[in-house]
C-alpha atoms as a PDB file:
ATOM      1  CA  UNK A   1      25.367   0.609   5.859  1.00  0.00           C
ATOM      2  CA  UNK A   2      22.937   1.837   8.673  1.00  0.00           C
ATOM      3  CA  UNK A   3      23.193   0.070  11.860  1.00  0.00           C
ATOM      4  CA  UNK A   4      20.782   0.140  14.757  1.00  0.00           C
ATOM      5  CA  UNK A   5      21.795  -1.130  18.129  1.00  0.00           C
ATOM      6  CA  UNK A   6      19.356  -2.728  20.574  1.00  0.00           C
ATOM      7  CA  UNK A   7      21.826  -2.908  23.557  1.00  0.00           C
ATOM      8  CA  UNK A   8      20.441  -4.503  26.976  1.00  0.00           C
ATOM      9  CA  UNK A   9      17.875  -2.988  27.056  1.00  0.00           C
ATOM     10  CA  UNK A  10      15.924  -3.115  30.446  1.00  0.00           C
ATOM     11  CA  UNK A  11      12.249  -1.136  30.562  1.00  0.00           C
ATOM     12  CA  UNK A  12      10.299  -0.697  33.940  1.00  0.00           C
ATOM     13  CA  UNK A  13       6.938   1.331  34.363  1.00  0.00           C
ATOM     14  CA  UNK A  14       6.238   2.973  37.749  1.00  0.00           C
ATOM     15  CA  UNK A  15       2.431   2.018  39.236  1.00  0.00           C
ATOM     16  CA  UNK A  16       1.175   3.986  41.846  1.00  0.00           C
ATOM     17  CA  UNK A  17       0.605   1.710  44.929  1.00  0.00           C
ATOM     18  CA  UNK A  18       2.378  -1.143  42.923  1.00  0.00           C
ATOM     19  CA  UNK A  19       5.850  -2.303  42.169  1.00  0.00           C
ATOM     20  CA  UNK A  20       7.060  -1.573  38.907  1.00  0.00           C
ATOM     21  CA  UNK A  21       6.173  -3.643  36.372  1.00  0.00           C
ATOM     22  CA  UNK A  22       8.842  -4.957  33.837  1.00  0.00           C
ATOM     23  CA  UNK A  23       8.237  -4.778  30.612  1.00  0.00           C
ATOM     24  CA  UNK A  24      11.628  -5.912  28.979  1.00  0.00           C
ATOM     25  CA  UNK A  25      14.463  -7.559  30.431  1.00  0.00           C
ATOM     26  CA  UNK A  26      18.504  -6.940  29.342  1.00  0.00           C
ATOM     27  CA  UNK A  27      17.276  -7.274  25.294  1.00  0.00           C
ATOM     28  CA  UNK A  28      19.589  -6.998  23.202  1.00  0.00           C
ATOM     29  CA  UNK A  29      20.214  -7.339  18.834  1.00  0.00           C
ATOM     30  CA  UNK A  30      21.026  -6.007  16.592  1.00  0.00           C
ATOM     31  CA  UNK A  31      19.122  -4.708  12.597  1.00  0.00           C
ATOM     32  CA  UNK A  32      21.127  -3.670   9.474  1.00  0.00           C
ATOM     33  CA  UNK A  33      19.891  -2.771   5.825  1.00  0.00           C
ATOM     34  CA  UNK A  34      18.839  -5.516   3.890  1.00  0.00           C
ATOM     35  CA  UNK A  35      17.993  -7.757   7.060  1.00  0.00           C
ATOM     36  CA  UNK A  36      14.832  -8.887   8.285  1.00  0.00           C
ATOM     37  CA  UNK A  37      14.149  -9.794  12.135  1.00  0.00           C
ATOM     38  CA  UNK A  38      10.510 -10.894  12.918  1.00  0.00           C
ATOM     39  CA  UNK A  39      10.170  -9.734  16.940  1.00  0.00           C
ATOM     40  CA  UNK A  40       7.752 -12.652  17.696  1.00  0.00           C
ATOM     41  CA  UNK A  41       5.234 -13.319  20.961  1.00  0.00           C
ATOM     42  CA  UNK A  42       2.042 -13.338  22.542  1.00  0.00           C
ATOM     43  CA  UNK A  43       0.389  -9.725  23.948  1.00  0.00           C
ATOM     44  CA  UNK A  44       2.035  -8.494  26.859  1.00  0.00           C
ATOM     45  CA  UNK A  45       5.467  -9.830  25.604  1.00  0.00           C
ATOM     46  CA  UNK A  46       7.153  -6.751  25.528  1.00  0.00           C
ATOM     47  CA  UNK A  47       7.166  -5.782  21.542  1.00  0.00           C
ATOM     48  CA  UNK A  48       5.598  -3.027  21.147  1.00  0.00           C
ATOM     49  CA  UNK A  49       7.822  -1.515  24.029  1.00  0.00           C
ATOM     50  CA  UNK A  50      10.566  -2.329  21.575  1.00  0.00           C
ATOM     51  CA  UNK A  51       8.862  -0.243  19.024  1.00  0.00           C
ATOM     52  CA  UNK A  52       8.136   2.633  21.380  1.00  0.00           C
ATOM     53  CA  UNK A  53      11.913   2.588  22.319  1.00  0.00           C
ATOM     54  CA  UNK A  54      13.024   2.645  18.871  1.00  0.00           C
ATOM     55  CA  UNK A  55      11.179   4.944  17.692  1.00  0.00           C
ATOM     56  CA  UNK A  56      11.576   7.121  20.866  1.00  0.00           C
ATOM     57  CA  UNK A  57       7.665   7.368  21.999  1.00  0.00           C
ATOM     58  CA  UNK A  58       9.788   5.456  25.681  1.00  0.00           C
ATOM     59  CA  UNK A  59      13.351   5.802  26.981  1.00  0.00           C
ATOM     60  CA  UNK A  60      14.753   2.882  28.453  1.00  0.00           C
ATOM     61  CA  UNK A  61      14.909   2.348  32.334  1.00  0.00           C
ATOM     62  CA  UNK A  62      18.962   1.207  31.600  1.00  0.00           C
ATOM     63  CA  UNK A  63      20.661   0.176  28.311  1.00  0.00           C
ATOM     64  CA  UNK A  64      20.912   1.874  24.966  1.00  0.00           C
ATOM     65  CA  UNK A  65      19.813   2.297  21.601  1.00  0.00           C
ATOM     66  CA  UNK A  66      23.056   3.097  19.016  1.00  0.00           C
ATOM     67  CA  UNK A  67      22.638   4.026  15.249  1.00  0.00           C
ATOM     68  CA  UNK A  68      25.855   3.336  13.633  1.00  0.00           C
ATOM     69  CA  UNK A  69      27.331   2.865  17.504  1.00  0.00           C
ATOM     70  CA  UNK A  70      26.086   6.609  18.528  1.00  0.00           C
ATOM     71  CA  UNK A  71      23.615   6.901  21.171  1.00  0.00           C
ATOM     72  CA  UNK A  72      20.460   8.237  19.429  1.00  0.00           C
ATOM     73  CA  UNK A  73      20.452  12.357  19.715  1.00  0.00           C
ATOM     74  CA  UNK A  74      17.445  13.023  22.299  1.00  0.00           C
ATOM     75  CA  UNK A  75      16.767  16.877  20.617  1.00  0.00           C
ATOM     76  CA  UNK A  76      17.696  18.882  17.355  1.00  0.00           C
ATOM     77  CA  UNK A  77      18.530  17.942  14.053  1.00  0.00           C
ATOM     78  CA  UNK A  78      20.215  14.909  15.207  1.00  0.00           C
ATOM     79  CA  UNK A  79      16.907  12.938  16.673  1.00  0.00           C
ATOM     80  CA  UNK A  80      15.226  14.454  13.270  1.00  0.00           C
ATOM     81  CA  UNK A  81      17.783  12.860  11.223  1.00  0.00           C
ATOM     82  CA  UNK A  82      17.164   9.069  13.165  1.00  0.00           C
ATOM     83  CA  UNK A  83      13.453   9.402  12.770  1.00  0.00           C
ATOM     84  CA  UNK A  84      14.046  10.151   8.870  1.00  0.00           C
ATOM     85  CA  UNK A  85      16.547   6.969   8.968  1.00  0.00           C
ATOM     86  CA  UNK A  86      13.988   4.895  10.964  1.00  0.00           C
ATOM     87  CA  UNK A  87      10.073   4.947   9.839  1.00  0.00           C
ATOM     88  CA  UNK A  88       6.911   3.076  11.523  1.00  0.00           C
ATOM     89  CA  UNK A  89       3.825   1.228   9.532  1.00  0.00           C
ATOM     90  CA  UNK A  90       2.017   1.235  12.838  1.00  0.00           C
ATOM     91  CA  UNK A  91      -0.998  -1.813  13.048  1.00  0.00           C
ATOM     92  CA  UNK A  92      -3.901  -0.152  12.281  1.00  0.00           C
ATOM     93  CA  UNK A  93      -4.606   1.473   9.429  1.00  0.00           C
ATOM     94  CA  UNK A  94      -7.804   2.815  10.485  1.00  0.00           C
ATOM     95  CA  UNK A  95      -6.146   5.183  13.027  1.00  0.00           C
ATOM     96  CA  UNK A  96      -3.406   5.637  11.809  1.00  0.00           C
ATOM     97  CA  UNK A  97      -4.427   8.091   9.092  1.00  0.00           C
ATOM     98  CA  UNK A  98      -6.053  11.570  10.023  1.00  0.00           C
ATOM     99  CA  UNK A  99      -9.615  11.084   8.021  1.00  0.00           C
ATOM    100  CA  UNK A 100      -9.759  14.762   7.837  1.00  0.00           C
ATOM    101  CA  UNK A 101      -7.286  14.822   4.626  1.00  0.00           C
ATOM    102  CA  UNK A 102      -6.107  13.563   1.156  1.00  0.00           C
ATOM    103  CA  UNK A 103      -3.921  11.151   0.361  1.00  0.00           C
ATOM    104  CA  UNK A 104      -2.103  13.158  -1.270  1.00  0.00           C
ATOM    105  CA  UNK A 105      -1.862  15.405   2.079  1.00  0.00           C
ATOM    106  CA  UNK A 106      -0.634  11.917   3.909  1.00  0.00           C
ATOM    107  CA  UNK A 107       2.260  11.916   1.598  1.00  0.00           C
ATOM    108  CA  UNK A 108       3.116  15.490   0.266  1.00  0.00           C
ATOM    109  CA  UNK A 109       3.382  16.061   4.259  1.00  0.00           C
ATOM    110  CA  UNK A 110       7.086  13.450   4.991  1.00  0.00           C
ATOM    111  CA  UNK A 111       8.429  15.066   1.567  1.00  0.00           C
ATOM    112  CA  UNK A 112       7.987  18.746   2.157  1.00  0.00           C
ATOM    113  CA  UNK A 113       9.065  18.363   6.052  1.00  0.00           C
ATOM    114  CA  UNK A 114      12.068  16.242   4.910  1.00  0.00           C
ATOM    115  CA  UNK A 115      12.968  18.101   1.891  1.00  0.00           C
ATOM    116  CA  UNK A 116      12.938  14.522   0.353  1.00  0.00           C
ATOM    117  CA  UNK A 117      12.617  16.042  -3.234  1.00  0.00           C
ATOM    118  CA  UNK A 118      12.141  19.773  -4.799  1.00  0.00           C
ATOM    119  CA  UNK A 119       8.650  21.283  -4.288  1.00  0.00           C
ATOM    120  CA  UNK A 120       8.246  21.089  -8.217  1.00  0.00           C
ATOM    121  CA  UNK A 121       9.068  17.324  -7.768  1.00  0.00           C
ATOM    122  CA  UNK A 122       6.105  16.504  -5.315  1.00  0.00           C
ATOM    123  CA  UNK A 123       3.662  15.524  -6.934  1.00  0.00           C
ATOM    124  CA  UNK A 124       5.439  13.226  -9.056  1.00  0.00           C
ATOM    125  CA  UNK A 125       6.996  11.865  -6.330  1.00  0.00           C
ATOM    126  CA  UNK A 126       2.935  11.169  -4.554  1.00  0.00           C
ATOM    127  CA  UNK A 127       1.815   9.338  -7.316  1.00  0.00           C
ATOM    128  CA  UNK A 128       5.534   7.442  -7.574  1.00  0.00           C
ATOM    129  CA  UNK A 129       5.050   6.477  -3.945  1.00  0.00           C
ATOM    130  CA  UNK A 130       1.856   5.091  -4.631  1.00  0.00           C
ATOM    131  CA  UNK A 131       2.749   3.614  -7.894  1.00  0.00           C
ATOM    132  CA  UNK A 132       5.275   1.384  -5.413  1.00  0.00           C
ATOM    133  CA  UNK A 133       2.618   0.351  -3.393  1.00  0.00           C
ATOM    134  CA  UNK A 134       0.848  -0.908  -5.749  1.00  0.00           C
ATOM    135  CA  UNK A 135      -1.988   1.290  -5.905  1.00  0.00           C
ATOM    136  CA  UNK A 136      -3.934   3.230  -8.760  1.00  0.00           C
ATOM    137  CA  UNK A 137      -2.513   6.907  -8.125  1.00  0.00           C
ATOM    138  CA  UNK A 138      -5.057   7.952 -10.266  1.00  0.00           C
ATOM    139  CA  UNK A 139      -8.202   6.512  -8.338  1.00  0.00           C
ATOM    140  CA  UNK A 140      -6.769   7.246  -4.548  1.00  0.00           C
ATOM    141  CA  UNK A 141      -4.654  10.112  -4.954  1.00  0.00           C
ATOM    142  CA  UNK A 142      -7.587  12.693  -4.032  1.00  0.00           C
ATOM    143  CA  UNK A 143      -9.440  10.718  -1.632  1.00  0.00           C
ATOM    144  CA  UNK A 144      -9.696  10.448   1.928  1.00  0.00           C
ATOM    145  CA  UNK A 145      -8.714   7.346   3.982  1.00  0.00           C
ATOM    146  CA  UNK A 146     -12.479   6.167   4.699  1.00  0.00           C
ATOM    147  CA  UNK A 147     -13.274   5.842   1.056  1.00  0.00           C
ATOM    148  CA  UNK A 148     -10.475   3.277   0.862  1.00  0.00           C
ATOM    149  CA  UNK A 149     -10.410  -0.363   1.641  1.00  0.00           C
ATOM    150  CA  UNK A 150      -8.596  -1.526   4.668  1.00  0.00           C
ATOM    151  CA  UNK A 151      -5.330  -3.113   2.534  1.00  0.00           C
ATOM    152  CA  UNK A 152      -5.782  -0.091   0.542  1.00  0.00           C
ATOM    153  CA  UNK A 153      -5.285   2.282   3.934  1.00  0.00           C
ATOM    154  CA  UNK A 154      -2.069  -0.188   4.924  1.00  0.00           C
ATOM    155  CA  UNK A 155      -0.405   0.433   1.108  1.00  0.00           C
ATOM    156  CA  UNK A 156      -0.756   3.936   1.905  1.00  0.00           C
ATOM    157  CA  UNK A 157       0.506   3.720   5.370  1.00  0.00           C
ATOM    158  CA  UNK A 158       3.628   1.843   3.939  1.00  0.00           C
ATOM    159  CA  UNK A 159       4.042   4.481   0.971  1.00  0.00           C
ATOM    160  CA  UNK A 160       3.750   7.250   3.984  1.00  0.00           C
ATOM    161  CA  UNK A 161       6.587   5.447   5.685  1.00  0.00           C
ATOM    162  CA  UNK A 162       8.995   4.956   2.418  1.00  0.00           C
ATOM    163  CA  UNK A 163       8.196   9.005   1.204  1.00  0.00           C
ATOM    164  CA  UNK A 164      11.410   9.801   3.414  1.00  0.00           C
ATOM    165  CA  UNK A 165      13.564   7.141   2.349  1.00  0.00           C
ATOM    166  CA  UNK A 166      14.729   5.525   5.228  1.00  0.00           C
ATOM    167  CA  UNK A 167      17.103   2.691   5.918  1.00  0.00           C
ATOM    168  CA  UNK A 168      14.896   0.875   8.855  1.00  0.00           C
ATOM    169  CA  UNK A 169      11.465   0.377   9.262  1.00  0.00           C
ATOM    170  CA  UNK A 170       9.410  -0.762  11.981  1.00  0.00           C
ATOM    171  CA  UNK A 171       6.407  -2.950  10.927  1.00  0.00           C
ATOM    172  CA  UNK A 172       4.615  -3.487  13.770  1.00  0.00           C
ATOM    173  CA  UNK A 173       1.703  -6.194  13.624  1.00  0.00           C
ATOM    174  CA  UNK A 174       1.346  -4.709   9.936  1.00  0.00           C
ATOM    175  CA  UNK A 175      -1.718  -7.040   8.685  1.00  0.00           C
ATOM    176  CA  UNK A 176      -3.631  -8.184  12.125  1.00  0.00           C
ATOM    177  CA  UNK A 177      -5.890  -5.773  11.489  1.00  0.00           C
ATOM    178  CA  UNK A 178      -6.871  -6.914   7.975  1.00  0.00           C
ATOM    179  CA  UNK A 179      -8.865  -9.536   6.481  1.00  0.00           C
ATOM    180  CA  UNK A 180      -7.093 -12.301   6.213  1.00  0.00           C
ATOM    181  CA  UNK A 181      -7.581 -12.330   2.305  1.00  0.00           C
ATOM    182  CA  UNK A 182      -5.411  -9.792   1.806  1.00  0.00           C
ATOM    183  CA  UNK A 183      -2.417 -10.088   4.345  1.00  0.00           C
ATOM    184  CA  UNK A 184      -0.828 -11.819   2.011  1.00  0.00           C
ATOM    185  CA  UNK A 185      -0.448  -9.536  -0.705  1.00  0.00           C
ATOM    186  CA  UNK A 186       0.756  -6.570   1.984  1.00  0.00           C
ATOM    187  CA  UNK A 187       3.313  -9.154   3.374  1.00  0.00           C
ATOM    188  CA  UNK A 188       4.388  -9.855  -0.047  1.00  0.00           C
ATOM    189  CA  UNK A 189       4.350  -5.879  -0.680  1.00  0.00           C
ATOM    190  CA  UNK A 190       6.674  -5.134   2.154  1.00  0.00           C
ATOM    191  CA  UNK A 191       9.041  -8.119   1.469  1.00  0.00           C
ATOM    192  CA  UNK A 192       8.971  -6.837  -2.291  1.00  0.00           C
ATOM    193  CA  UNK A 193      10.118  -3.534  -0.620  1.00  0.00           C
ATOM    194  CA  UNK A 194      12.748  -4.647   1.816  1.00  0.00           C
ATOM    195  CA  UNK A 195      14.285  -6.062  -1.174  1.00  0.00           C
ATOM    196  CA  UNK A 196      14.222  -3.640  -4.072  1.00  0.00           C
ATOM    197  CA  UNK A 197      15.197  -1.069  -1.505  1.00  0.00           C
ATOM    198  CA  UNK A 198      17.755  -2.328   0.824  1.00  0.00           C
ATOM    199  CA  UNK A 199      15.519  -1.646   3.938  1.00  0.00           C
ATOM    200  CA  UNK A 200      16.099  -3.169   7.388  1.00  0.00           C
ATOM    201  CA  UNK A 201      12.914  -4.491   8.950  1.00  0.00           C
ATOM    202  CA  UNK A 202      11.803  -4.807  12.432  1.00  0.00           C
ATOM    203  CA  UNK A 203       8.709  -7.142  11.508  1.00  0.00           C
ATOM    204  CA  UNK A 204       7.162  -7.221  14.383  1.00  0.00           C
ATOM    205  CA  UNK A 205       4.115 -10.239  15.293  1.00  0.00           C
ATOM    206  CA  UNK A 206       2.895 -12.768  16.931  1.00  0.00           C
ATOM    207  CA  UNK A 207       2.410 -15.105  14.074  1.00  0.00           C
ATOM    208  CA  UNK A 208       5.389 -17.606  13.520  1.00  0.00           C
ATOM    209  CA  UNK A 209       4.177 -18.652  10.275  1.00  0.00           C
ATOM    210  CA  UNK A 210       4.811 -15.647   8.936  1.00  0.00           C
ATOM    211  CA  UNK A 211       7.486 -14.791  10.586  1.00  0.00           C
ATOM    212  CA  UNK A 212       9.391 -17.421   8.881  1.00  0.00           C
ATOM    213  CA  UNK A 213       8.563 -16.915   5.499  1.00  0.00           C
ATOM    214  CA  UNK A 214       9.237 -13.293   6.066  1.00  0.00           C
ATOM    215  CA  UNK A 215      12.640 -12.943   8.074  1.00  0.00           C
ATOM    216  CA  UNK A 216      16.215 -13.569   7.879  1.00  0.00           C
ATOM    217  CA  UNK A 217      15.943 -13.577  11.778  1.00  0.00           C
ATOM    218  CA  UNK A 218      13.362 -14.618  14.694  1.00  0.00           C
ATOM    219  CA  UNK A 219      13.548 -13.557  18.201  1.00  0.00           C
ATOM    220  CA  UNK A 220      10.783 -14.940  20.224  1.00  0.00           C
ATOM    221  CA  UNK A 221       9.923 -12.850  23.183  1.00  0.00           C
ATOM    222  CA  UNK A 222       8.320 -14.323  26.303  1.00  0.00           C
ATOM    223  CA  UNK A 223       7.362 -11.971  29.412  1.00  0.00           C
ATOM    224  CA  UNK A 224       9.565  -9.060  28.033  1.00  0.00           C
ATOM    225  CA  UNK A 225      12.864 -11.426  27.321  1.00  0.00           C
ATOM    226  CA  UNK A 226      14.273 -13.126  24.695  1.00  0.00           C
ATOM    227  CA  UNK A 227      13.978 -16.907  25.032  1.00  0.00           C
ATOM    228  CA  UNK A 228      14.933 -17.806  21.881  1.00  0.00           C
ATOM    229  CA  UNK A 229      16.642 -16.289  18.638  1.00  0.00           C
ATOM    230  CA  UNK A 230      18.304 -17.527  15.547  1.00  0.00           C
ATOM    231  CA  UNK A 231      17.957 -17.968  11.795  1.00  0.00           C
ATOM    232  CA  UNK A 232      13.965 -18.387  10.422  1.00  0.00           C
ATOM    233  CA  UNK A 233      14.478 -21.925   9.621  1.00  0.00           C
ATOM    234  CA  UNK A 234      16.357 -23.138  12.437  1.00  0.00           C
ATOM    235  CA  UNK A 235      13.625 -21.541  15.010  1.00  0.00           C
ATOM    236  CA  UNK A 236      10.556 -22.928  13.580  1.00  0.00           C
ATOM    237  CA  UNK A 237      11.480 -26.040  12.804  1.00  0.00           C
ATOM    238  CA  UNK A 238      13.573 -27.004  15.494  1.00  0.00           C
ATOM    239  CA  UNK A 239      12.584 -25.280  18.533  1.00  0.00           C
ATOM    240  CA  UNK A 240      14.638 -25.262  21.540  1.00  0.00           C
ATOM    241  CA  UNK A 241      12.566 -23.362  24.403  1.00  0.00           C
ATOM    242  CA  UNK A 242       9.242 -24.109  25.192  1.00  0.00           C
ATOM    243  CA  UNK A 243       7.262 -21.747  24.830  1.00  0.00           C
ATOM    244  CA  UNK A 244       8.682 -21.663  21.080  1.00  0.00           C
ATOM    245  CA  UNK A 245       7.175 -24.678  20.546  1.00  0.00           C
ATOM    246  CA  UNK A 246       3.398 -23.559  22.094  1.00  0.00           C
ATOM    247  CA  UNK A 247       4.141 -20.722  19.965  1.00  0.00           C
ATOM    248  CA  UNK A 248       4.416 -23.100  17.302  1.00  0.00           C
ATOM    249  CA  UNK A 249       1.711 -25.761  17.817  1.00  0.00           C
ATOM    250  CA  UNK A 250      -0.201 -22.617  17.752  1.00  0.00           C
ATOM    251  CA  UNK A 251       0.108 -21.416  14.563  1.00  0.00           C
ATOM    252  CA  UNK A 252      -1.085 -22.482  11.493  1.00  0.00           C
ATOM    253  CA  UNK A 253       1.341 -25.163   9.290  1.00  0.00           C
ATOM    254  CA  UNK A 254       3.880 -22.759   7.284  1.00  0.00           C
ATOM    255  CA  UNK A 255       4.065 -25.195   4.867  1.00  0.00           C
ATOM    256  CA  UNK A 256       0.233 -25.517   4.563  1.00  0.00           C
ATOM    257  CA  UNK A 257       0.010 -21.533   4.751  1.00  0.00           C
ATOM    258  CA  UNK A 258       1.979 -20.667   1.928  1.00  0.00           C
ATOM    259  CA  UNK A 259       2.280 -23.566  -0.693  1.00  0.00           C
ATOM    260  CA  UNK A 260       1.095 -21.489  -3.092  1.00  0.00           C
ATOM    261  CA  UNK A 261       4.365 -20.333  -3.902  1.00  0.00           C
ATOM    262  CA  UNK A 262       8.224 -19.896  -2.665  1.00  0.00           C
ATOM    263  CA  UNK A 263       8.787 -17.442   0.377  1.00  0.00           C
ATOM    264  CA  UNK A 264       5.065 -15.830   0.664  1.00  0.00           C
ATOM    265  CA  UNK A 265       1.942 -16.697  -1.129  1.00  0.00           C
ATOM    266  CA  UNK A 266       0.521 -15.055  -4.476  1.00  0.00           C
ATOM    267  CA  UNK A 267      -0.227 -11.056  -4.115  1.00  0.00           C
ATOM    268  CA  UNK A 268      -3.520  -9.992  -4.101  1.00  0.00           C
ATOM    269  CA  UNK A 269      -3.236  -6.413  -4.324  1.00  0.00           C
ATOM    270  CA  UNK A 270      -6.608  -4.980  -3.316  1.00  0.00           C
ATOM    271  CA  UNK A 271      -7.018  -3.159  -5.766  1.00  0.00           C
ATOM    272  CA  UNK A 272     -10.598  -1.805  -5.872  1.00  0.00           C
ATOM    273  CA  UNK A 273     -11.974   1.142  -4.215  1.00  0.00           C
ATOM    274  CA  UNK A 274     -14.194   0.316  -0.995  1.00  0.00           C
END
């Protein structure tokens, strides 16, 4: 079972004519296959540092970052082996596809460079990647990003992600960018996944009511610390640090949110072509 390390981790940035500014402070936890943590707080918190870290875009001013309690190899084969273990759905889906190519390119791309499956097996493979996601391989297979809908752009950002079969995934701030008809249905898609395919998730957001509904785990993070962690249930409904509870008075009712049915609301898959 893959395990990923987050080990007091402290992060400073250097400012010219400033003092440093610190972004995360002795962080520490810990994410395993078939576990969900939700990474929850406000801008500025210190999250997507965490997701920078992970998925080495930052190094860490002090700490470490173990998979399966070895540091993370900084060159060769070894850092291309943790970045196949460990994939990102990054927040926007706008820019997070190059507009200049197919979807099929998007995901023919991770397989060939990963050797996921035999050339011969490729295109299969596309259209079974898309298949997960939910979408018509038929309808979006040749088309370019702009001609789909934004939850449409997301499914194939998360089908990107899953084309090298990974153990961990980083989701960070997955739906914020989409209408808020159709978060659900991704949210539902991606707890679907974690699931069916044993994935550890890194669910990064600053949205505590879905953060319960959609974790094992919540850490809130407050001014690049952790104030407060335990299981989903426990946090959210009794709080213990205050700015938890602002955090919560903030959000919308859970319970309101998602009464349409156990764990997450109903999918709405977004199906249409924009």
């Amino acid at each position: 079972m893959t395990t990923l390390e987050f080990r007091n981790v402290t992060k400073r940035y250097r400012v010219r004519g400033a003092d440093p500014i610190l972004a995360l402070d002795d962080v520490s936890f810990t994410l395993r296959e078939r576990r969900t943590i939700a990474l929850v707080g406000q801008s500025g918190s210190g999250k997507s540092t965490i997701a920078k870290i992970l998925t080495q875009l930052e190094t860490p001013t002090s700490g470490e970052v173990l998979l399966d309690g070895k540091p993370i190899p900084q060159r060769g084969r070894g850092l291309r082996a943790y970045r196949q273990k460990l994939r990102m759905v990054f927040q926007d889906p706008f820019a997070s596809l190059n507009p200049y190519h197919s979807i099929r390119y998007h995901l023919e791309r991770p397989l060939r460079l990963d050797a996921v499956v035999p050339k011969a097996e490729t295109e299969a493979e596309v259209r079974r990647l898309l298949e997960r996601v939910r979408l018509d391989a038929d309808a979006v297979i040749d088309r370019r990003p702009h001609e789909l809908s934004g939850g449409q752009r997301q499914r194939v950002a998360i089908a990107r992600a899953l084309a090298s079969r990974p153990s961990l995934l980083v989701a960070d701030e997955p739906v914020s960018m989409l209408d808020v008809s159709i978060r659900v249905g991704v949210l539902n898609l991606l707890a679907e996944l974690q699931r069916d395919e044993g994935l550890g998730v890194l669910y990064i957001t600053h949205d505590l009511a879905t953060a319960r509904h959609f974790s094992d785990e919540i850490m809130v993070l407050h001014h690049g610390r952790v104030v407060e962690s335990g299981p989903a249930d426990d946090v959210i409904l009794n709080p213990q640090h205050e700015y938890t509870r602002e955090l919560r008075a903030a959000s919308p009712d859970p319970e309101k949110h998602f009464a349409s049915a156990p764990g997450l609301a109903a999918d709405h898959t977004d199906g249409g072509i924009a």
